[in-house]
C-alpha atoms as a PDB file:
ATOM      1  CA  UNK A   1       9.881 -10.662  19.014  1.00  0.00           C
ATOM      2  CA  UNK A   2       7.324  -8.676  21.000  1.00  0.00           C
ATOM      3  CA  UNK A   3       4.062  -8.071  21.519  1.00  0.00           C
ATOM      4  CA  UNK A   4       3.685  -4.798  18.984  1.00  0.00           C
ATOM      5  CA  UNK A   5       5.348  -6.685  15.854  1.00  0.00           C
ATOM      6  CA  UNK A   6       2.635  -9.171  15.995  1.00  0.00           C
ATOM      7  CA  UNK A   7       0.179  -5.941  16.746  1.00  0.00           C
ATOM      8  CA  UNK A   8       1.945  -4.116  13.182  1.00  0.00           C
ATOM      9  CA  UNK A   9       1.732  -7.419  11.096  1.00  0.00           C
ATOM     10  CA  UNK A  10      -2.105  -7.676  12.091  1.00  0.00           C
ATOM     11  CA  UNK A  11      -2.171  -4.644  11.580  1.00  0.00           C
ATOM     12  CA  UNK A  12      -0.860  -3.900   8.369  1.00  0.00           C
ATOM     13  CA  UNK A  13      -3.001  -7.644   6.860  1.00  0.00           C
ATOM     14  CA  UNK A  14      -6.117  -5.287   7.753  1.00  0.00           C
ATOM     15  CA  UNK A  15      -5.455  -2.228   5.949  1.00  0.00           C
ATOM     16  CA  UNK A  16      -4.676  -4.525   2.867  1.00  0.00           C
ATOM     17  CA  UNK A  17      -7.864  -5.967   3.602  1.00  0.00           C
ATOM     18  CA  UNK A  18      -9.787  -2.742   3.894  1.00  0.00           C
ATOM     19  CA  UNK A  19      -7.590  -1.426   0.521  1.00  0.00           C
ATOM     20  CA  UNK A  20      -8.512  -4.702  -1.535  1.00  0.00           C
ATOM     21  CA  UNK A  21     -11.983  -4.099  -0.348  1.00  0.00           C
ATOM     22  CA  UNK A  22     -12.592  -0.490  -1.106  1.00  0.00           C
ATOM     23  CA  UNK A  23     -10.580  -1.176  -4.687  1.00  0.00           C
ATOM     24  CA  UNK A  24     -12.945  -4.442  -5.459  1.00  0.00           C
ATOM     25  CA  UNK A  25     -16.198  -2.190  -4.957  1.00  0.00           C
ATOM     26  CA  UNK A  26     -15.499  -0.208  -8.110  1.00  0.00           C
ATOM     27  CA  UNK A  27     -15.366  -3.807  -9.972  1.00  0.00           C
ATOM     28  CA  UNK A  28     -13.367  -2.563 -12.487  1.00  0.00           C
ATOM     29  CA  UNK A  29     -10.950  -4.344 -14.886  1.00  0.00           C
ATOM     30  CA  UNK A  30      -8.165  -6.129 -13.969  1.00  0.00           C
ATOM     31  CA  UNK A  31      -5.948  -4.122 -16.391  1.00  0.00           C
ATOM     32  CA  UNK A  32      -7.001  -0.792 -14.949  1.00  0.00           C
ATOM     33  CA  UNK A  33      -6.666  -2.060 -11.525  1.00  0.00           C
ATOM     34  CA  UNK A  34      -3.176  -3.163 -12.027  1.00  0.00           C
ATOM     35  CA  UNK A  35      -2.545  -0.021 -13.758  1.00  0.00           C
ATOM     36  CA  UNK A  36      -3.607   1.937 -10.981  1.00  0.00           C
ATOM     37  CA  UNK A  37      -1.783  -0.190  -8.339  1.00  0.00           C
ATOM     38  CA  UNK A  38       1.173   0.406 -10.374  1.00  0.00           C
ATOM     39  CA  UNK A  39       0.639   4.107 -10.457  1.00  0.00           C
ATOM     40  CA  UNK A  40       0.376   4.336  -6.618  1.00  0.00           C
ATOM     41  CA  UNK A  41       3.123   2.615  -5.843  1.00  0.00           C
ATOM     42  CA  UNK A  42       5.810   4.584  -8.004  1.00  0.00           C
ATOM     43  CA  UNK A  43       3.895   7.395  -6.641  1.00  0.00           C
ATOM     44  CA  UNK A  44       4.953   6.281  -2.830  1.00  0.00           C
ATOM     45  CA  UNK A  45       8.459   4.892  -4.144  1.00  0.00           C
ATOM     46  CA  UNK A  46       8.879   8.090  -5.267  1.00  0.00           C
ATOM     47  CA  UNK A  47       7.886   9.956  -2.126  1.00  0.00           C
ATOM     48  CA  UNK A  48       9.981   7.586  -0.221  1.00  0.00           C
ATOM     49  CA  UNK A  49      12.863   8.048  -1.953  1.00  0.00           C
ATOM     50  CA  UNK A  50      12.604  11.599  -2.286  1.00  0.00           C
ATOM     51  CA  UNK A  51      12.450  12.154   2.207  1.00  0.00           C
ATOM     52  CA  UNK A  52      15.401   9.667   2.141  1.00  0.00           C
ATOM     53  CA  UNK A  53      16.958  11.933  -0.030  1.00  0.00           C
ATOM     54  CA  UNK A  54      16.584  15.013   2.016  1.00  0.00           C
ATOM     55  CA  UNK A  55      17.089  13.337   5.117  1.00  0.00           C
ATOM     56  CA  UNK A  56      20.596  12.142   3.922  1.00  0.00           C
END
């Protein structure tokens, strides 16, 4: 293990951290923030899927 995986785990705890944040300031339900949670990640499942399946 070196030096930059430690860097990209910090790393990526932050932006969580700033996300959570930003998503907390609206206060709004727990059902439409688990909706919308939901929504953006088939949203970048589907994205992800869709360069791996022109890259292929």
């Amino acid at each position: 293990m070196n030096g930059y995986e430690w860097y990209m785990i910090i790393s990526g705890a932050a932006v969580l951290a700033l996300a959570g944040g930003a998503l907390a300031s609206y206060r709004l339900s727990w059902k439409r923030s688990v909706t919308y949670m939901l929504i953006w990640a088939c949203i970048f499942t589907a994205v992800a899927l869709l360069f791996n399946a022109v890259g292929a």
